[in-house]
PDB file of N, CA and C in Angstrom:
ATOM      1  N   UNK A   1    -157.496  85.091  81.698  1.00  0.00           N
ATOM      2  CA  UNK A   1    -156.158  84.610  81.956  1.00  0.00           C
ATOM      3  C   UNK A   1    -155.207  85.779  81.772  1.00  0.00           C
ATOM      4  N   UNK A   2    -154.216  86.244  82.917  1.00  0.00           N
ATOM      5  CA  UNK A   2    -153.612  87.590  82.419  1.00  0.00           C
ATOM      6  C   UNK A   2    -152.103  86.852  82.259  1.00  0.00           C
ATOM      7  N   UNK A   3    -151.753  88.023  81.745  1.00  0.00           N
ATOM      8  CA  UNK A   3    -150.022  87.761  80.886  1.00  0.00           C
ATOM      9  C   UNK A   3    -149.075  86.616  81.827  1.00  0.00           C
ATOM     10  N   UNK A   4    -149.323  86.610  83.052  1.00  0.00           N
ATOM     11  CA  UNK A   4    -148.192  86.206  83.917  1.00  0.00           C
ATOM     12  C   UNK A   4    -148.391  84.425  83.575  1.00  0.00           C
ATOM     13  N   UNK A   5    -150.027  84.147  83.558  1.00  0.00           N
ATOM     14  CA  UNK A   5    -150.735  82.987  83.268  1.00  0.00           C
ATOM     15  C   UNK A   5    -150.427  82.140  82.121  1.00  0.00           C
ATOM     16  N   UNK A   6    -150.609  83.106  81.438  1.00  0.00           N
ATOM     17  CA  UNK A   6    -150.500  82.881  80.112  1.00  0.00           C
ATOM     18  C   UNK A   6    -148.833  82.353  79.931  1.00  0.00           C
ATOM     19  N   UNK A   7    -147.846  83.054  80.202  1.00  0.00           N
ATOM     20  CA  UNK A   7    -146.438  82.632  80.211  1.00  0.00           C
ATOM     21  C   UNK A   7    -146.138  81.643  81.094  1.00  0.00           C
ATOM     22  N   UNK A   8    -146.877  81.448  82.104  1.00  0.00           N
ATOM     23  CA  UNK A   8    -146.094  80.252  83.001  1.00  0.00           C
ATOM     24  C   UNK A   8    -146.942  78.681  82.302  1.00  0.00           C
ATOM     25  N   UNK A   9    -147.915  78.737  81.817  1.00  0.00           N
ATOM     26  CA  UNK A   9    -148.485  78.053  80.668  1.00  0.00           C
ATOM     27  C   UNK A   9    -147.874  77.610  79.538  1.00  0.00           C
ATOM     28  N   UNK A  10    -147.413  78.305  78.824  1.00  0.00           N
ATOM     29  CA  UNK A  10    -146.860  78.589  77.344  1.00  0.00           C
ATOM     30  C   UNK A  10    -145.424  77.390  77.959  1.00  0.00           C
ATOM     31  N   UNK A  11    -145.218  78.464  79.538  1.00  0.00           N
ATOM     32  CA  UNK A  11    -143.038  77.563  79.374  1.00  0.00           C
ATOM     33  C   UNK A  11    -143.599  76.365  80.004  1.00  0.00           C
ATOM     34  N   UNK A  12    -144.489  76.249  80.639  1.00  0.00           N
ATOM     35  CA  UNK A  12    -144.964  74.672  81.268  1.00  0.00           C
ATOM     36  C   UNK A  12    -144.771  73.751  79.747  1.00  0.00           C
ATOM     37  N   UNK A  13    -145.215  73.636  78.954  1.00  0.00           N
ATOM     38  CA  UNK A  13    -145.597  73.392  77.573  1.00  0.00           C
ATOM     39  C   UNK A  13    -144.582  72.873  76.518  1.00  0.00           C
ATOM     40  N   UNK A  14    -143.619  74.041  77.198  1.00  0.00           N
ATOM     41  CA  UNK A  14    -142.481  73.887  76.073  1.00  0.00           C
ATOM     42  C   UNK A  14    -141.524  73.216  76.589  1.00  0.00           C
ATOM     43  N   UNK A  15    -141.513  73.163  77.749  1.00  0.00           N
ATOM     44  CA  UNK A  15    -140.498  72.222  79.447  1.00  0.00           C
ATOM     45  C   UNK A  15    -141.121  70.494  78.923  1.00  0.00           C
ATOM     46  N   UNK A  16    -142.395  70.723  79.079  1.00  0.00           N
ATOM     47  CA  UNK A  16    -143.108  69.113  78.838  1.00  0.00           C
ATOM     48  C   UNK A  16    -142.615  68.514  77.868  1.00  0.00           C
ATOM     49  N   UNK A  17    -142.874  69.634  76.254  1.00  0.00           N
ATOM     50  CA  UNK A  17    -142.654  69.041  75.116  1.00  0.00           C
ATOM     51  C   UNK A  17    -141.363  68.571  74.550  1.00  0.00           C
ATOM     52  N   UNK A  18    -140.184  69.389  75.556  1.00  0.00           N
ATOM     53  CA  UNK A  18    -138.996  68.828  75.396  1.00  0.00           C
ATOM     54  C   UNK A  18    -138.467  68.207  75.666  1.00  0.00           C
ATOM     55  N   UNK A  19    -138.631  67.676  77.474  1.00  0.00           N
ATOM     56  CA  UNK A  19    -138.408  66.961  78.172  1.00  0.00           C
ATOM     57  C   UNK A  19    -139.105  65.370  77.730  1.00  0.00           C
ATOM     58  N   UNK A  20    -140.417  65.394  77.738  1.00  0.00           N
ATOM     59  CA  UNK A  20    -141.495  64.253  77.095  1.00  0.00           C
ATOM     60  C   UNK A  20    -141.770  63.637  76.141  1.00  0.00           C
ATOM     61  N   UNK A  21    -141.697  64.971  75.046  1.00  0.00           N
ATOM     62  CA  UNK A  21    -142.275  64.620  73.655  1.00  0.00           C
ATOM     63  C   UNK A  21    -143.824  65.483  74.151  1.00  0.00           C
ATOM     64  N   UNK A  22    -144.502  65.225  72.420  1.00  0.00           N
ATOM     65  CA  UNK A  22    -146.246  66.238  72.643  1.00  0.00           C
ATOM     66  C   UNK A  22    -146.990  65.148  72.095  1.00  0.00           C
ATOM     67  N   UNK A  23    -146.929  64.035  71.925  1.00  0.00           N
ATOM     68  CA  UNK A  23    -147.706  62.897  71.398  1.00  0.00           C
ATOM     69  C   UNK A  23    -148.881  62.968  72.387  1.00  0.00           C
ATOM     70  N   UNK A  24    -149.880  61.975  71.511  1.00  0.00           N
ATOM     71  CA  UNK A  24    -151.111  61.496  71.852  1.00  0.00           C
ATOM     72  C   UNK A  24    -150.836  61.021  73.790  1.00  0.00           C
ATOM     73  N   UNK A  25    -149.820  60.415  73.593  1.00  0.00           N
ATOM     74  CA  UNK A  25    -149.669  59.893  75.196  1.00  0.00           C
ATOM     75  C   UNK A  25    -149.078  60.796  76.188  1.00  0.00           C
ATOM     76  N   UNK A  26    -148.751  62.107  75.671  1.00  0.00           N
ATOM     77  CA  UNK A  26    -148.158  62.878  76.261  1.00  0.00           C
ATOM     78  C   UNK A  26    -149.720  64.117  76.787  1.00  0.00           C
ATOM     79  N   UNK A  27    -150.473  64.169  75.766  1.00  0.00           N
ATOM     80  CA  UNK A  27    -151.578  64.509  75.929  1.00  0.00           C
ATOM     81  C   UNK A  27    -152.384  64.156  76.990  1.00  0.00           C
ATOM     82  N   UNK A  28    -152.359  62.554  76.966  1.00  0.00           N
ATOM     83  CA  UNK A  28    -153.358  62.015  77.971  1.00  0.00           C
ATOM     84  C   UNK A  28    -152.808  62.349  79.255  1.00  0.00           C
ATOM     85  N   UNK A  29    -151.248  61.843  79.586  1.00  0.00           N
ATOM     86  CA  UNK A  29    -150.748  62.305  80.722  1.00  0.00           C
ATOM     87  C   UNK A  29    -151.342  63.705  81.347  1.00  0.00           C
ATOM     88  N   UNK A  30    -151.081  65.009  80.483  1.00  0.00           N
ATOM     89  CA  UNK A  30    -151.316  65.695  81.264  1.00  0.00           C
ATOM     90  C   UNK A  30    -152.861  66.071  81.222  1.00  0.00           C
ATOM     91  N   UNK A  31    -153.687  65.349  80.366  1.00  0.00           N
ATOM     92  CA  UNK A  31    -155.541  65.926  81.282  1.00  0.00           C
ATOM     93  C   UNK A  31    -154.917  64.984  82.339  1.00  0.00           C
ATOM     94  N   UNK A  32    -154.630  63.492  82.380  1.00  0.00           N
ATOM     95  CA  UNK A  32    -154.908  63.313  83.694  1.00  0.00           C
ATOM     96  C   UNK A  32    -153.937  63.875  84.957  1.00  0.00           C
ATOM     97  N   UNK A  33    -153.359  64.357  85.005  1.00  0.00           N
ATOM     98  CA  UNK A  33    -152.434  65.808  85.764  1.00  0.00           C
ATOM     99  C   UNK A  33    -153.769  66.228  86.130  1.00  0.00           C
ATOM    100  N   UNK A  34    -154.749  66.542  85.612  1.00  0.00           N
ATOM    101  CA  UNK A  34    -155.694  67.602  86.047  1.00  0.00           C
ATOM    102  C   UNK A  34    -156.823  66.645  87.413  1.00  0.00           C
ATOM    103  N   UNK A  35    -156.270  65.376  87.000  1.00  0.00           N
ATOM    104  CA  UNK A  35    -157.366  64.830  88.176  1.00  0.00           C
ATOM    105  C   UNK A  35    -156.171  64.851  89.238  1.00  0.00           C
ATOM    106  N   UNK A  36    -155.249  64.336  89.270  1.00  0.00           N
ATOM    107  CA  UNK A  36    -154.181  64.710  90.346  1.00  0.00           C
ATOM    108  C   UNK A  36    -153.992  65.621  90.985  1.00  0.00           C
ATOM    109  N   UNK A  37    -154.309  66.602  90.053  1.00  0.00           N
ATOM    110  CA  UNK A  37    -154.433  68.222  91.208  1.00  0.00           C
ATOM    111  C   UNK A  37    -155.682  68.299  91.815  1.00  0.00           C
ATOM    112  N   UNK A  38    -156.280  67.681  91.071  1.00  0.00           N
ATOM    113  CA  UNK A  38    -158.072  67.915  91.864  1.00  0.00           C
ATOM    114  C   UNK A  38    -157.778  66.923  92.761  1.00  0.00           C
ATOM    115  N   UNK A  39    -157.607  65.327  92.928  1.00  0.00           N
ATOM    116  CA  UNK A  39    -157.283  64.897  94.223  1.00  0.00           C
ATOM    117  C   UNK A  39    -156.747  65.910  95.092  1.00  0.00           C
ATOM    118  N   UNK A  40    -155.272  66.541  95.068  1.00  0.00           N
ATOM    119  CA  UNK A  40    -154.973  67.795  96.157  1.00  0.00           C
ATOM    120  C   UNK A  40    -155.517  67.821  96.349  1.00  0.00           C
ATOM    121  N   UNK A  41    -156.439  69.348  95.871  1.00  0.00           N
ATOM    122  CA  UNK A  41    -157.608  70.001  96.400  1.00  0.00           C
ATOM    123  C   UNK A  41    -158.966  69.556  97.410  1.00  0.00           C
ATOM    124  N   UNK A  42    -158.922  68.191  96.512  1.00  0.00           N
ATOM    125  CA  UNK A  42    -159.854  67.557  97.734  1.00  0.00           C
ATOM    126  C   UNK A  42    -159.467  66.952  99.037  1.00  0.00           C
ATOM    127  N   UNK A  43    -158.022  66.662  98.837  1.00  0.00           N
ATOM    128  CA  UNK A  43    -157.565  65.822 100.187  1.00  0.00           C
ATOM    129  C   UNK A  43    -156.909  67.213 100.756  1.00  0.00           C
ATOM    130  N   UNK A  44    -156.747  68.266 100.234  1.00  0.00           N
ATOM    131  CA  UNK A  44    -156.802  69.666 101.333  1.00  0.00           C
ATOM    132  C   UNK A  44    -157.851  69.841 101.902  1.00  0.00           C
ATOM    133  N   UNK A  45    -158.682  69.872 101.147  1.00  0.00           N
ATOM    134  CA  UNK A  45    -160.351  70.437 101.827  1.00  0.00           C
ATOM    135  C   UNK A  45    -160.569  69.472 103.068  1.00  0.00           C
ATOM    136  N   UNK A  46    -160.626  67.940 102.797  1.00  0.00           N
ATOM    137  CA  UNK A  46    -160.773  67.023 103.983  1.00  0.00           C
ATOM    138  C   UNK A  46    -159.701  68.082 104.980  1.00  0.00           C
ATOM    139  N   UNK A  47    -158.470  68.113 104.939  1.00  0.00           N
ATOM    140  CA  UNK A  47    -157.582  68.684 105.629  1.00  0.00           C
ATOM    141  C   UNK A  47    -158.431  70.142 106.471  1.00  0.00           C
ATOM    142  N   UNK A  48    -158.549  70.721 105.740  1.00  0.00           N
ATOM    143  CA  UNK A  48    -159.547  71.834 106.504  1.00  0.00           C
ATOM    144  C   UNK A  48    -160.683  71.596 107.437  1.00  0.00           C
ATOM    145  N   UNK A  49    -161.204  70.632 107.038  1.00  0.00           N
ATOM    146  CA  UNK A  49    -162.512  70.241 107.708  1.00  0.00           C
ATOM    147  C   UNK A  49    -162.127  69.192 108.755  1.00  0.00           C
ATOM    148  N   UNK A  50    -160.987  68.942 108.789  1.00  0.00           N
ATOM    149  CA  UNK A  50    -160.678  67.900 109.898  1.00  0.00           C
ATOM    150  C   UNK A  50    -161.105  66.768 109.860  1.00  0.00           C
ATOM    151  N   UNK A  51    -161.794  66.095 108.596  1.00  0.00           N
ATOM    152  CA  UNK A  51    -162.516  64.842 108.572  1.00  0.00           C
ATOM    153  C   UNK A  51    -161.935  63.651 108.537  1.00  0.00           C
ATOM    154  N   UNK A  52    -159.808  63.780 108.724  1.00  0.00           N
ATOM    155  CA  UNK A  52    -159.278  62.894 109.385  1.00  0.00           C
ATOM    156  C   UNK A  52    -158.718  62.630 110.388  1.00  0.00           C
ATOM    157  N   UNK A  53    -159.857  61.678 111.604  1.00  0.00           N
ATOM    158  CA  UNK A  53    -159.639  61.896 112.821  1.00  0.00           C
ATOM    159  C   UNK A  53    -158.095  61.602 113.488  1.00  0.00           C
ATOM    160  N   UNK A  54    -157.499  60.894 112.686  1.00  0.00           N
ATOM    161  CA  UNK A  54    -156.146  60.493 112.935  1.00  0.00           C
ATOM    162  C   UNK A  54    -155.525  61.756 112.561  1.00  0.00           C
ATOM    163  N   UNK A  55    -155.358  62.680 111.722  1.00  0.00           N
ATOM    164  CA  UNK A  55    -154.803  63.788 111.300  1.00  0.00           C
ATOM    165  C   UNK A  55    -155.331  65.141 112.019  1.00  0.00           C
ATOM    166  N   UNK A  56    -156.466  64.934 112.046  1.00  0.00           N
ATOM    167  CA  UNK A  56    -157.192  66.201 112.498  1.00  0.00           C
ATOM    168  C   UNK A  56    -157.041  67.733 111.331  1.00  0.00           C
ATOM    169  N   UNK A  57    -157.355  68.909 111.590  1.00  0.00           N
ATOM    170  CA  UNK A  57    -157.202  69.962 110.752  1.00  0.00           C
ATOM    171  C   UNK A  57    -155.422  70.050 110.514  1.00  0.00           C
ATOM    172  N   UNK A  58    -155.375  70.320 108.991  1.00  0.00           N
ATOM    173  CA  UNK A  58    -154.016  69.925 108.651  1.00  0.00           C
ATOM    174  C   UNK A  58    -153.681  70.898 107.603  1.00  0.00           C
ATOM    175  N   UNK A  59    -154.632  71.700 106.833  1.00  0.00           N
ATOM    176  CA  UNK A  59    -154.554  73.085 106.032  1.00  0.00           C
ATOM    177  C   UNK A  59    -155.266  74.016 106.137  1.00  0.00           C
ATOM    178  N   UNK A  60    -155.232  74.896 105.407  1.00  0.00           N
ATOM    179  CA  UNK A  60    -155.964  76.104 105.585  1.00  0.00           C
ATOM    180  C   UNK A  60    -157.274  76.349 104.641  1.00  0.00           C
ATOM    181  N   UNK A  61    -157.590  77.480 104.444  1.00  0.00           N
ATOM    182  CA  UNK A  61    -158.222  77.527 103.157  1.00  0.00           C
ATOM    183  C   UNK A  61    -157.501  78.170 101.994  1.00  0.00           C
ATOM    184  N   UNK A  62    -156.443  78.775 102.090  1.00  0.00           N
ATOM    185  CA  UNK A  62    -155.470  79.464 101.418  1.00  0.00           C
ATOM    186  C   UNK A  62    -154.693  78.351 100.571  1.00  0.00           C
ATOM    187  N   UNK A  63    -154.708  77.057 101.222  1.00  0.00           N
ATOM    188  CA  UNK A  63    -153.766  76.059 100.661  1.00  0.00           C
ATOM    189  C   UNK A  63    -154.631  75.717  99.821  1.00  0.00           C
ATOM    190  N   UNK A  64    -156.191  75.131 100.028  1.00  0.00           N
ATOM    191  CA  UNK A  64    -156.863  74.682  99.172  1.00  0.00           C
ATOM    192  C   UNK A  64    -157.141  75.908  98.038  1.00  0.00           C
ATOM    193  N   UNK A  65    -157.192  76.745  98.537  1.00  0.00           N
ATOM    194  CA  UNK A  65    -156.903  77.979  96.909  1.00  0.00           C
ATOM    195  C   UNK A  65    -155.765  77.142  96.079  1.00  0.00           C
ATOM    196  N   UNK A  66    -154.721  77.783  96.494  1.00  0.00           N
ATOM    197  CA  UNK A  66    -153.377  77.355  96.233  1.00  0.00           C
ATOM    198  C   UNK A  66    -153.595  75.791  95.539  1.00  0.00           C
ATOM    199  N   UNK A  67    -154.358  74.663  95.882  1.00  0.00           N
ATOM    200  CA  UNK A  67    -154.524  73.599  95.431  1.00  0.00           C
ATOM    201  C   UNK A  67    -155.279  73.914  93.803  1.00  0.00           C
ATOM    202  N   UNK A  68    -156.533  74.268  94.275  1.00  0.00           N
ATOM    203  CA  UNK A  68    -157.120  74.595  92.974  1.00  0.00           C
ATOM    204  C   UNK A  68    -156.734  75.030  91.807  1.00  0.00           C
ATOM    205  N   UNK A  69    -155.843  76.563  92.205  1.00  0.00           N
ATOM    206  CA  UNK A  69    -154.732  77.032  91.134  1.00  0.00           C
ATOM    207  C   UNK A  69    -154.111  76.141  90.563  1.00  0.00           C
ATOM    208  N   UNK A  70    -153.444  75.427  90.986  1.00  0.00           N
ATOM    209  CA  UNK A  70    -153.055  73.866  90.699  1.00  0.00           C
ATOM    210  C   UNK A  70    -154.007  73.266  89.378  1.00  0.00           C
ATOM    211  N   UNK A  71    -154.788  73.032  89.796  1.00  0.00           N
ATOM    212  CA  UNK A  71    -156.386  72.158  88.876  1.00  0.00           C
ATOM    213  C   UNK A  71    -156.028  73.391  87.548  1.00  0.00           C
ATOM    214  N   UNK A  72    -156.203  75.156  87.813  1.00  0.00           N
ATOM    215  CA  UNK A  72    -156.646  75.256  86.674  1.00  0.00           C
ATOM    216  C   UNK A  72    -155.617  75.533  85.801  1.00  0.00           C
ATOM    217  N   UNK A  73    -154.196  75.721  86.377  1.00  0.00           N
ATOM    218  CA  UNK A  73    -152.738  75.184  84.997  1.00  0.00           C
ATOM    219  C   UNK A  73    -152.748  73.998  84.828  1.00  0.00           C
ATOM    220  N   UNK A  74    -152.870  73.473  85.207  1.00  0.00           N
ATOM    221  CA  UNK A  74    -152.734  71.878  84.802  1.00  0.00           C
ATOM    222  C   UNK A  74    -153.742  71.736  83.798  1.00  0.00           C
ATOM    223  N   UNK A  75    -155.161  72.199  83.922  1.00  0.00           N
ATOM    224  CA  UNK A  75    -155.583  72.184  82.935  1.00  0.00           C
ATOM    225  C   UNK A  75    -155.738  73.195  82.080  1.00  0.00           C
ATOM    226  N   UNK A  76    -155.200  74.579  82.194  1.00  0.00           N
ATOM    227  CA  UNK A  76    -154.782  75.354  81.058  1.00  0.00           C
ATOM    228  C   UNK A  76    -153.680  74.666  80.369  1.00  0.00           C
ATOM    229  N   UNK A  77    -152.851  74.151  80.524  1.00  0.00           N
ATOM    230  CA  UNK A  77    -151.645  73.249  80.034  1.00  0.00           C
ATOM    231  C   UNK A  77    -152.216  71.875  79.169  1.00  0.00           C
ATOM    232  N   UNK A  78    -152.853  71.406  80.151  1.00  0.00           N
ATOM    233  CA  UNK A  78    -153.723  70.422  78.967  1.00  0.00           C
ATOM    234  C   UNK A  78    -154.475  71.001  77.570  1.00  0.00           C
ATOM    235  N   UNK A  79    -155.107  72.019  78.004  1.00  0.00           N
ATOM    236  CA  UNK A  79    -155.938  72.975  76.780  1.00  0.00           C
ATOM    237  C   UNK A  79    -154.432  73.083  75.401  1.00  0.00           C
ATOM    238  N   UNK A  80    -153.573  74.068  76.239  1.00  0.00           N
ATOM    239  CA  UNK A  80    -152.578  74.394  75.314  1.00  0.00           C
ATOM    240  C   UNK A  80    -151.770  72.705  74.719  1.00  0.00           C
ATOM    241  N   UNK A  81    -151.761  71.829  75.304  1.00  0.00           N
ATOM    242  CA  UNK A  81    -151.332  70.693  74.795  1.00  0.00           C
ATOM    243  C   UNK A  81    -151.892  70.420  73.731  1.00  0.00           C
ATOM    244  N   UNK A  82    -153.497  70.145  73.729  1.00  0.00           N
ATOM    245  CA  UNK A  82    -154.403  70.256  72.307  1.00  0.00           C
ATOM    246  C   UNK A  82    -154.410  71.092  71.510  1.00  0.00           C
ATOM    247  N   UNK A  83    -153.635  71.574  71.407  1.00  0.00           N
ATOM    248  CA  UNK A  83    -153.568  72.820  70.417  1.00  0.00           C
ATOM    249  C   UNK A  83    -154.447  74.312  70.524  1.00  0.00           C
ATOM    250  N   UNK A  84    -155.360  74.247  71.702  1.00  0.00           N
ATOM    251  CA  UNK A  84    -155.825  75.485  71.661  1.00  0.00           C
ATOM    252  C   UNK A  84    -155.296  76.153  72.470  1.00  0.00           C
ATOM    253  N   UNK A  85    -156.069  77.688  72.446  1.00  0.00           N
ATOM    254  CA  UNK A  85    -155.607  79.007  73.555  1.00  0.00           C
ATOM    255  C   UNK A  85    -156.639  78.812  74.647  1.00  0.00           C
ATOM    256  N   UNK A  86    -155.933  78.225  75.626  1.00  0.00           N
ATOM    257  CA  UNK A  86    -156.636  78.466  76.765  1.00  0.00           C
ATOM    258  C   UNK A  86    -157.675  78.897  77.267  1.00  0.00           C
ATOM    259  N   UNK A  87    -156.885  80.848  77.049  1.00  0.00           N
ATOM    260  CA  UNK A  87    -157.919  82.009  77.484  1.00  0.00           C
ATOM    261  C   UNK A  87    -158.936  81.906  76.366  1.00  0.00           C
ATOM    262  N   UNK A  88    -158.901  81.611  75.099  1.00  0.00           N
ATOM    263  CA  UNK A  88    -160.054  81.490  74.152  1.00  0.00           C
ATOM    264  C   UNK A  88    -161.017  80.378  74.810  1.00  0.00           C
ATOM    265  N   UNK A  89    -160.656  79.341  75.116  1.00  0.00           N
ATOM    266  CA  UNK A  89    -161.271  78.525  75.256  1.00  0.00           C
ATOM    267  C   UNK A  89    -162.287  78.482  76.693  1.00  0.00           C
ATOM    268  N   UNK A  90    -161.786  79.278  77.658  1.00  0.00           N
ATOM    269  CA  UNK A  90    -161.787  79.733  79.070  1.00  0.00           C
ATOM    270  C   UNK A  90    -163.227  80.905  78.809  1.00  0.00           C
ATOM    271  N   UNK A  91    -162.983  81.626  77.626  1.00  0.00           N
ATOM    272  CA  UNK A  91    -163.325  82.657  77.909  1.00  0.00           C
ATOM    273  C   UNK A  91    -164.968  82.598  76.792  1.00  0.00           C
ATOM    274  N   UNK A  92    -165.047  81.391  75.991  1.00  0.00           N
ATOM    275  CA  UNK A  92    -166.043  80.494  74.958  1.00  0.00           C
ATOM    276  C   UNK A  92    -167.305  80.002  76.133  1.00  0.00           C
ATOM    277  N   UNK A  93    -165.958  79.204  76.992  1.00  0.00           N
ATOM    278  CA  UNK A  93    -166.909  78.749  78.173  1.00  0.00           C
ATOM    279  C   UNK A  93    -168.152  79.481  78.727  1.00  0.00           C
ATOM    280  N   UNK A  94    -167.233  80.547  79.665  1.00  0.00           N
ATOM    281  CA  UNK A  94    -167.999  80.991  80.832  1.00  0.00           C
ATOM    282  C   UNK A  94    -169.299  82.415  79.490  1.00  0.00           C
ATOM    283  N   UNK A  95    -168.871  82.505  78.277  1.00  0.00           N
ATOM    284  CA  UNK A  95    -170.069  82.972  77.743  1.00  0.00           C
ATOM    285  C   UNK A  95    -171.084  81.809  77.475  1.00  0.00           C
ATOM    286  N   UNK A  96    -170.764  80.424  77.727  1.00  0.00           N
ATOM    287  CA  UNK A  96    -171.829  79.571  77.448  1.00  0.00           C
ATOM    288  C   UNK A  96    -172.284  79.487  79.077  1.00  0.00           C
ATOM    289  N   UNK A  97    -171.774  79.512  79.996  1.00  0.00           N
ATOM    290  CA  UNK A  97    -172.410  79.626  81.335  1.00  0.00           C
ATOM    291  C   UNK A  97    -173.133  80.821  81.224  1.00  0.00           C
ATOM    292  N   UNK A  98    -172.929  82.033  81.029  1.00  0.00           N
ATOM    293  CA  UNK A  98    -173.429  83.561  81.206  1.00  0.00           C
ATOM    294  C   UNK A  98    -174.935  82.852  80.621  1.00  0.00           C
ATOM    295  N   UNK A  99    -174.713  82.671  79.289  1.00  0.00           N
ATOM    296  CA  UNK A  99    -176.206  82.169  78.397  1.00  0.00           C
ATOM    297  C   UNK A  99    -177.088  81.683  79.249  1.00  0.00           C
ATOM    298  N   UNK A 100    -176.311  80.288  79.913  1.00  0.00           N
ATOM    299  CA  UNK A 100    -177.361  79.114  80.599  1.00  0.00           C
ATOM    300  C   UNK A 100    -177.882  79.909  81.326  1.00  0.00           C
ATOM    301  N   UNK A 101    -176.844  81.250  82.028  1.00  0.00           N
ATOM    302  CA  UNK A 101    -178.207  82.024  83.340  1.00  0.00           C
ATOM    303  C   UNK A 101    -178.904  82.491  82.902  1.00  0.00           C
ATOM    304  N   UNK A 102    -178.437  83.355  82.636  1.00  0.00           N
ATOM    305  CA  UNK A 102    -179.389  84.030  81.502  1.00  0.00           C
ATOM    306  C   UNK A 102    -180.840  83.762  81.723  1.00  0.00           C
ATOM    307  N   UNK A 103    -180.739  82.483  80.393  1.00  0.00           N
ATOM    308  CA  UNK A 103    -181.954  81.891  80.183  1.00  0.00           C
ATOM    309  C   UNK A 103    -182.422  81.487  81.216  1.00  0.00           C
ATOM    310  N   UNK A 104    -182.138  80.630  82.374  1.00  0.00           N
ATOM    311  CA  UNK A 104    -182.404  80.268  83.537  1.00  0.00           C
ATOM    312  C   UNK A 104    -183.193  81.739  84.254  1.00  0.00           C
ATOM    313  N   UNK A 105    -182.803  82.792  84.672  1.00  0.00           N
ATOM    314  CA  UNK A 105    -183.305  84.063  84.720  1.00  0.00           C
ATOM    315  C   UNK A 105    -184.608  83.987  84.100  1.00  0.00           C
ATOM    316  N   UNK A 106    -184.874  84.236  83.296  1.00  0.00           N
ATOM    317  CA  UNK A 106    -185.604  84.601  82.164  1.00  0.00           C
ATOM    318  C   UNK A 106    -186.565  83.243  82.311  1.00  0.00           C
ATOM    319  N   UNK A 107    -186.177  82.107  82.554  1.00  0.00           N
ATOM    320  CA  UNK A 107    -187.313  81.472  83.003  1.00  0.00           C
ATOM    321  C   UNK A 107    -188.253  81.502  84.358  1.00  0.00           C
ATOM    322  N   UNK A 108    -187.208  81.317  84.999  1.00  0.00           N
ATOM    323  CA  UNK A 108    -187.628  81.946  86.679  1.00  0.00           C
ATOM    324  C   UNK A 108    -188.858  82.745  86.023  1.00  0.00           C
ATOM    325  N   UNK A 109    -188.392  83.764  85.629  1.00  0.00           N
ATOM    326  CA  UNK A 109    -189.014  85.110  86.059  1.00  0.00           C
ATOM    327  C   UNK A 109    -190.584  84.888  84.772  1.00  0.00           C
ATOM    328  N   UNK A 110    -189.987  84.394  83.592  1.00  0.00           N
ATOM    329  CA  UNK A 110    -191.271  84.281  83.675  1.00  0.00           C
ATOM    330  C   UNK A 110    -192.415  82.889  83.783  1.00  0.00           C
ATOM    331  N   UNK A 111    -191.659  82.196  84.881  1.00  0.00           N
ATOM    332  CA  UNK A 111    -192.813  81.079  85.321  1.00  0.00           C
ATOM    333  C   UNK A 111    -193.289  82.034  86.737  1.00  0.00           C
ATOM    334  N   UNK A 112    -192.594  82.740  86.889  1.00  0.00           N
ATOM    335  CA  UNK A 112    -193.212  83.638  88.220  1.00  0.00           C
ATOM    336  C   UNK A 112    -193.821  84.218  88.036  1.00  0.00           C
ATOM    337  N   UNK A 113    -194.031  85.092  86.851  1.00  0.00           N
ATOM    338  CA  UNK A 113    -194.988  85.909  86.205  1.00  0.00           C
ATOM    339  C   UNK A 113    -196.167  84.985  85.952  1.00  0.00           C
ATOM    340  N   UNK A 114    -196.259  83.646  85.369  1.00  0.00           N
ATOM    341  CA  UNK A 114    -197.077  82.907  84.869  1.00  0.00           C
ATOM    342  C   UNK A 114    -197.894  82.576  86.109  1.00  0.00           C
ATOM    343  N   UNK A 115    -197.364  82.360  87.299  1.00  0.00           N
ATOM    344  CA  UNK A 115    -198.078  81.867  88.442  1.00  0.00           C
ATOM    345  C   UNK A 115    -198.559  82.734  89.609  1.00  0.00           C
ATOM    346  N   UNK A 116    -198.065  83.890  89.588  1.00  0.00           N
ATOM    347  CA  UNK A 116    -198.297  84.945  89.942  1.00  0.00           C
ATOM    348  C   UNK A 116    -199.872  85.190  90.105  1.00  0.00           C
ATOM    349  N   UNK A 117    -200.388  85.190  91.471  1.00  0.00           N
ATOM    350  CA  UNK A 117    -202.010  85.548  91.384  1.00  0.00           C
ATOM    351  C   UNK A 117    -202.389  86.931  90.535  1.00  0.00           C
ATOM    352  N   UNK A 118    -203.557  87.236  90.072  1.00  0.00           N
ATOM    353  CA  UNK A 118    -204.047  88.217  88.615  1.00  0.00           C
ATOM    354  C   UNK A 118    -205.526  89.082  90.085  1.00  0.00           C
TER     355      UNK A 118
END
């Protein structure tokens, strides 16, 4: 998450908490913000793919970027709502993805080794 992220996060946060309140219900609101942006994203993508024949192609793929970005402040904003850092939490993650390959790797390779004609 770089600095620019991080600040439009932080004032999202402090806009909510003043405007809203930061309660338990203020919480829930915004994870579910995060399915609302993911609807976007998906009713862009239909949009790209043209899969409404009444509409036909109606975005790009740039928009559905642009959508997604969407998905992941909304839910960096949710993160920071719960009290954590985002980028900590962002960055916890994808070393628990790195692991899963990892190991995934490392199995591959050696059930390939294991089956491998001798």
């Amino acid at each position: 998450m770089d600095e620019t992220s991080r600040r439009a996060v932080d004032a999202a946060v402090r806009w909510l908490d003043t405007h809203h309140g930061s309660g338990p219900q203020q919480q829930t609101m915004r994870i579910l913000k995060v399915t609302e942006e993911a609807g976007e994203a998906a009713s862009a993508w239909i949009g790209v793919q043209g899969q409404n024949p009444r509409k036909g192609v109606t975005h790009t793929p740039r928009e559905v970027a642009d959508e997604l970005a969407d998905v992941a402040l909304a839910a960096f904003v949710a993160i920071r709502s719960l009290g954590f850092d985002p980028a900590e939490v962002l960055s916890a993650k994808a070393a628990k993805v790195l692991d899963r390959m990892a190991a995934h790797q490392a199995l591959t390779t050696q059930r390939g080794q294991d089956t491998a004609p001798r």
